[in-house]
C-alpha atoms as a PDB file:
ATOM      1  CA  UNK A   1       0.000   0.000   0.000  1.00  0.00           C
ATOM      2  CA  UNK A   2       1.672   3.236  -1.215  1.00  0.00           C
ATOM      3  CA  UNK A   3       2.278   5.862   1.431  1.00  0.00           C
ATOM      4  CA  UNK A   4      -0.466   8.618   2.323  1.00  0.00           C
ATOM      5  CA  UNK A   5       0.143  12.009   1.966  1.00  0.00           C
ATOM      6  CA  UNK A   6       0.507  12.886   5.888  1.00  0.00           C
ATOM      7  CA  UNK A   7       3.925  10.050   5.802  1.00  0.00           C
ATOM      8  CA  UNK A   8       5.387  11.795   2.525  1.00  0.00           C
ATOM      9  CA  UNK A   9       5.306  15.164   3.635  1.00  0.00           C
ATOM     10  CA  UNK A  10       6.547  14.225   6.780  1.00  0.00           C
ATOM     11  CA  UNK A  11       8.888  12.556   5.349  1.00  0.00           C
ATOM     12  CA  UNK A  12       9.675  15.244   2.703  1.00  0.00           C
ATOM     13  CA  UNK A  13      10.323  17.511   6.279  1.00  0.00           C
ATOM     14  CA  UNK A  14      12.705  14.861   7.544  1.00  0.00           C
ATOM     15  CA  UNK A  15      15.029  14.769   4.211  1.00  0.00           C
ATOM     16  CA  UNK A  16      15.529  18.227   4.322  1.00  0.00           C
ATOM     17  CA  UNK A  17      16.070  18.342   7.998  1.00  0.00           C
ATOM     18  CA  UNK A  18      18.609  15.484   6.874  1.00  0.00           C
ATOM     19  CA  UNK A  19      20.100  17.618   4.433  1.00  0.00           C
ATOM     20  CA  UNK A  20      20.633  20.642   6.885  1.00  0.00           C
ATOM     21  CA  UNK A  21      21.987  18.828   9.825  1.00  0.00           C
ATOM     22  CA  UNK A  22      24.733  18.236   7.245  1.00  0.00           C
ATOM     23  CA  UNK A  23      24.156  14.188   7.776  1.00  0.00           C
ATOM     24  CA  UNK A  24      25.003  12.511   4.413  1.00  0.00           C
ATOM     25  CA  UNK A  25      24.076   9.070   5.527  1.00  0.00           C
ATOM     26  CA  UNK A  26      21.282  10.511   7.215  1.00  0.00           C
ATOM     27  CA  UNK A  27      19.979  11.984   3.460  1.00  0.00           C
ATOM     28  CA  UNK A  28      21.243   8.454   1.816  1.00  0.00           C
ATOM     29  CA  UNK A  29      18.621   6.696   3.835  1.00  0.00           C
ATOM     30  CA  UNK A  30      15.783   8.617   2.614  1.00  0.00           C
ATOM     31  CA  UNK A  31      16.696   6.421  -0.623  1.00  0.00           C
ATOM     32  CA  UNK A  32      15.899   2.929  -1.603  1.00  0.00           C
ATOM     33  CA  UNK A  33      19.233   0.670  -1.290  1.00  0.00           C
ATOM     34  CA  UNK A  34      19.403   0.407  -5.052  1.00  0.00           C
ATOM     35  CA  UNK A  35      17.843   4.566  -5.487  1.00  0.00           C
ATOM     36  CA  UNK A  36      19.238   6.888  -7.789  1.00  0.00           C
ATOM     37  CA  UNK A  37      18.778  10.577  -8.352  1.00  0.00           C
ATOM     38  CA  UNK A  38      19.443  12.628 -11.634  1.00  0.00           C
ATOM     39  CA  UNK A  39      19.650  16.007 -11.343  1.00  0.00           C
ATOM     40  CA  UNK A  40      18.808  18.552 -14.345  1.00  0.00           C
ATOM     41  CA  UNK A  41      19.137  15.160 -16.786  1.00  0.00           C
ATOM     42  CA  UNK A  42      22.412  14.290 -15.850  1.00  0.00           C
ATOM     43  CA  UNK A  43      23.794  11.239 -15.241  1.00  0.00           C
ATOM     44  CA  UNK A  44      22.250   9.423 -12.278  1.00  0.00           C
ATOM     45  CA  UNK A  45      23.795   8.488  -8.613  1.00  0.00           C
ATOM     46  CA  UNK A  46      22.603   5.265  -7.866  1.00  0.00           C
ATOM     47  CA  UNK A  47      22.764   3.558  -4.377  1.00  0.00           C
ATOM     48  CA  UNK A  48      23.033   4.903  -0.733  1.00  0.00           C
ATOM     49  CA  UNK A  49      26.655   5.540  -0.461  1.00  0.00           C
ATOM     50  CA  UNK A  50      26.904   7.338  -4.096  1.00  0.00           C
ATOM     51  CA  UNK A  51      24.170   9.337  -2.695  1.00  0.00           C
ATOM     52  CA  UNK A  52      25.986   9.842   0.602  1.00  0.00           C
ATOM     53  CA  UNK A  53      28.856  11.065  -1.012  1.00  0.00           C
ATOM     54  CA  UNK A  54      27.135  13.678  -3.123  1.00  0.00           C
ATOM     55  CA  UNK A  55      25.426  15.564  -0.041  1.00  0.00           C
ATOM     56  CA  UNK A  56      29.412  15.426   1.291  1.00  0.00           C
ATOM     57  CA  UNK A  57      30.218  17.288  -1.315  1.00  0.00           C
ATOM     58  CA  UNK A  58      27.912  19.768  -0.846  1.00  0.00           C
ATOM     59  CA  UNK A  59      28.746  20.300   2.450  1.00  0.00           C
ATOM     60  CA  UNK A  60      32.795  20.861   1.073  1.00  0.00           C
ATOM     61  CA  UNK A  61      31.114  23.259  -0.940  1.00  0.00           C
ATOM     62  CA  UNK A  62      28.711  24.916   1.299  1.00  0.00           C
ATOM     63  CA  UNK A  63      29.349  24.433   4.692  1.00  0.00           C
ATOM     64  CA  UNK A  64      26.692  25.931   5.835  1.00  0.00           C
ATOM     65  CA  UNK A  65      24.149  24.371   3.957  1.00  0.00           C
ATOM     66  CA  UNK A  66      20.480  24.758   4.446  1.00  0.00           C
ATOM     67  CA  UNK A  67      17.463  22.803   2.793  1.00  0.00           C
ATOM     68  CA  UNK A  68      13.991  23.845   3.145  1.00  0.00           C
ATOM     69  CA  UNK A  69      10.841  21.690   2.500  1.00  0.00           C
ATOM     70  CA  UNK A  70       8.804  24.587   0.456  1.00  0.00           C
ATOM     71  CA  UNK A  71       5.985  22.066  -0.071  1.00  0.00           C
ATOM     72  CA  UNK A  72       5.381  18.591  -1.334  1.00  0.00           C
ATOM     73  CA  UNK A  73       2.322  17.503  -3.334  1.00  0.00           C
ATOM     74  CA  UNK A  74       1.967  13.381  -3.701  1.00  0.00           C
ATOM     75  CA  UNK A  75      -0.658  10.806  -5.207  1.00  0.00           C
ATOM     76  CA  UNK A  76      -0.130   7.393  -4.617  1.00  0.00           C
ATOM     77  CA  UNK A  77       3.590   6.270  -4.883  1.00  0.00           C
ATOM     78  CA  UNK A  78       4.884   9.789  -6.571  1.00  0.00           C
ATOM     79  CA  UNK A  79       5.468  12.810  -5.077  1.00  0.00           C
ATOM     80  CA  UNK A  80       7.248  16.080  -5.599  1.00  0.00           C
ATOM     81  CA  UNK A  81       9.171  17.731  -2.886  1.00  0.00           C
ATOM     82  CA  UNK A  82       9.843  21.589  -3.278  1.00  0.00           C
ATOM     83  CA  UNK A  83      12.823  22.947  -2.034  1.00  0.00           C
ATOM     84  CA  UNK A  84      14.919  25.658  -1.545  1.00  0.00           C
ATOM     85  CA  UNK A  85      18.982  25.527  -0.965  1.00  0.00           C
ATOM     86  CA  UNK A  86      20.874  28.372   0.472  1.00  0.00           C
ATOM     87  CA  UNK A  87      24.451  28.321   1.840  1.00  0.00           C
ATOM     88  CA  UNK A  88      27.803  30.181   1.137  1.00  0.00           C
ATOM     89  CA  UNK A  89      30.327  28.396  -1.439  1.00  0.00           C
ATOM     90  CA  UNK A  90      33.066  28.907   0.683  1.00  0.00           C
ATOM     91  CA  UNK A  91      34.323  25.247   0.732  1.00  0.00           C
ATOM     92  CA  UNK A  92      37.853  24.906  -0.673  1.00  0.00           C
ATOM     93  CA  UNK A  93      38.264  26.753  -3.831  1.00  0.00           C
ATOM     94  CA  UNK A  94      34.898  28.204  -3.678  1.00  0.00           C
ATOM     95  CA  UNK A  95      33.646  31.759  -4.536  1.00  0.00           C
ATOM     96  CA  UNK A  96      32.459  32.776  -1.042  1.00  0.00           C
ATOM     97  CA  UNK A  97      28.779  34.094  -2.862  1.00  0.00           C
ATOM     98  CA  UNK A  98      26.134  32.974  -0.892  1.00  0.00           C
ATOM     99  CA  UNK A  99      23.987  31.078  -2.972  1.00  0.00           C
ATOM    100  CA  UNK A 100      19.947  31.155  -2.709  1.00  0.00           C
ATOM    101  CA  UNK A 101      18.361  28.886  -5.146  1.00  0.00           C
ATOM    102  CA  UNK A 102      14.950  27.145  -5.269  1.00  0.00           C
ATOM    103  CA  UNK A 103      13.587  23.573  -7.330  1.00  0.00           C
ATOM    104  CA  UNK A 104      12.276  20.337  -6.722  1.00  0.00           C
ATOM    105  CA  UNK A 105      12.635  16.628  -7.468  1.00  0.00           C
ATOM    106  CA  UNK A 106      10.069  14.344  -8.741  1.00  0.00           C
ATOM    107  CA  UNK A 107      10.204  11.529  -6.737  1.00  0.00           C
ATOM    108  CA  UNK A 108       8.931   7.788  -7.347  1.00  0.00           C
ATOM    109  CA  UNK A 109       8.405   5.920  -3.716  1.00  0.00           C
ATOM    110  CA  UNK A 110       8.196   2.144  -2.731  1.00  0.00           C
ATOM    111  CA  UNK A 111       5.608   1.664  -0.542  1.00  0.00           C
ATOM    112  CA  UNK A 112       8.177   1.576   2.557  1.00  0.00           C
ATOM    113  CA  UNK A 113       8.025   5.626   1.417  1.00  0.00           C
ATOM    114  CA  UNK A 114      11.836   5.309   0.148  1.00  0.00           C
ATOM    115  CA  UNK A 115      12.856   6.932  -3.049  1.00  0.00           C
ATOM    116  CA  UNK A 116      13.266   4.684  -5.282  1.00  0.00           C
ATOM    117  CA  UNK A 117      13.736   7.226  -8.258  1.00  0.00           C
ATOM    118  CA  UNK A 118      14.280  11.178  -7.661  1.00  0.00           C
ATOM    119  CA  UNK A 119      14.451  13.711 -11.009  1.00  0.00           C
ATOM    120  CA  UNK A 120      15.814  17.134  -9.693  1.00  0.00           C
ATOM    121  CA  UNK A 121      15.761  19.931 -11.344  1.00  0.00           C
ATOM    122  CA  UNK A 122      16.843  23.568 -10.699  1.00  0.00           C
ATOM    123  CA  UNK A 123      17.373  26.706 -12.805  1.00  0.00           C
ATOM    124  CA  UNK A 124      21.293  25.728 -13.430  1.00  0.00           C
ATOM    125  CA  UNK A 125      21.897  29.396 -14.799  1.00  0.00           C
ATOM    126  CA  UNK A 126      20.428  30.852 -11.684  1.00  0.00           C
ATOM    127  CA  UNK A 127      23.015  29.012  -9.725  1.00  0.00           C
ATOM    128  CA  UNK A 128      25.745  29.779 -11.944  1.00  0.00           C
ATOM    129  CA  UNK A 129      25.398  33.359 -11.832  1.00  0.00           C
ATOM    130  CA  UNK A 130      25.136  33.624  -7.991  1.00  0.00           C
ATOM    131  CA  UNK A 131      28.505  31.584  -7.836  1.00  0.00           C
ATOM    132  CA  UNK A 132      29.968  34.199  -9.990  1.00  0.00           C
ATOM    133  CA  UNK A 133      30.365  31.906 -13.311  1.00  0.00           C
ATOM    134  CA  UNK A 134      29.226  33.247 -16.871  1.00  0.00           C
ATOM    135  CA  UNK A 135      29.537  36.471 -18.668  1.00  0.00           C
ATOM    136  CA  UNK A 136      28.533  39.780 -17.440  1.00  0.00           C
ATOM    137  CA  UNK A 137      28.051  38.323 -13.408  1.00  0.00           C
ATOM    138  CA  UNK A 138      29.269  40.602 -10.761  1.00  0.00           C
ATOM    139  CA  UNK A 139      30.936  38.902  -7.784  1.00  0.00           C
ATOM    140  CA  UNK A 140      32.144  40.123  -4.487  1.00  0.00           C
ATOM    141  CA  UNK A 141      34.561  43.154  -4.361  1.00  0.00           C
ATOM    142  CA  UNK A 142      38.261  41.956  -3.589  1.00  0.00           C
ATOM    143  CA  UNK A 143      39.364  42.237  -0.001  1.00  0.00           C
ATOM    144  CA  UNK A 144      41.073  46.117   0.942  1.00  0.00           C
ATOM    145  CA  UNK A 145      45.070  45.878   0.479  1.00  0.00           C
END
């Protein structure tokens, strides 16, 4: 029997907590053993510790890395969970822009409510141009001599 909507947006509140308490096993068990995720049609991470270790690298990239559940709207074993990211890239190598960006995934559930199948997708260019890339972006000042 598929989950109801109550235990998927529960649940939905749980990854993102996952996600902001900066636990990347924690966010790996929201997924089905053999779960993947693709994010803006790329090429998918399948399993819990591929999974694991892309939330570490968003942590190396933004360590202080927040998720927010904006809303999640579900029928039967599907669901899509809103969310926003914000953080600073100011991992190694990283811009120091704070980044604010919003999107979802389309998520397919066993009936255990784990993703079994997650499509992201976020505005890429958005992103891009708050971490400084691309033409004509404007980036923090350089630090005073």
């Amino acid at each position: 029997m598929p989950p109801s909507p109550s235990e998927i947006r529960a649940m939905a509140e749980r990854y993102a907590a996952a996600w902001s308490a900066h636990d990347p096993d924690g966010v790996a068990a929201f997924y089905a053993p053999g779960g993947r995720i693709s994010i803006n049609h790329g090429e998918p991470t399948v399993g819990r510790a591929a999974i694991a270790d892309v939330a570490r690298a968003f942590y190396g990239d933004f360590p202080d890395l927040v998720v927010h559940c904006d809303g999640v709207r579900s029928s039967g074993n599907t669901a899509i969970f809103l969310w926003t990211l914000e953080g600073t890239n100011s991992g190694a190598g990283g811009s120091g822009n704070r980044v604010r960006i919003s999107g979802w995934e389309f998520w397919t559930l066993t009936d255990a409510a784990e993703v079994e199948a997650s499509l992201g997708f976020f505005d890429a260019a958005d992103y891009d141009r708050q971490l400084g890339r691309g033409r004509g972006v404007v980036t923090r000042p350089p630090a005073s001599p």
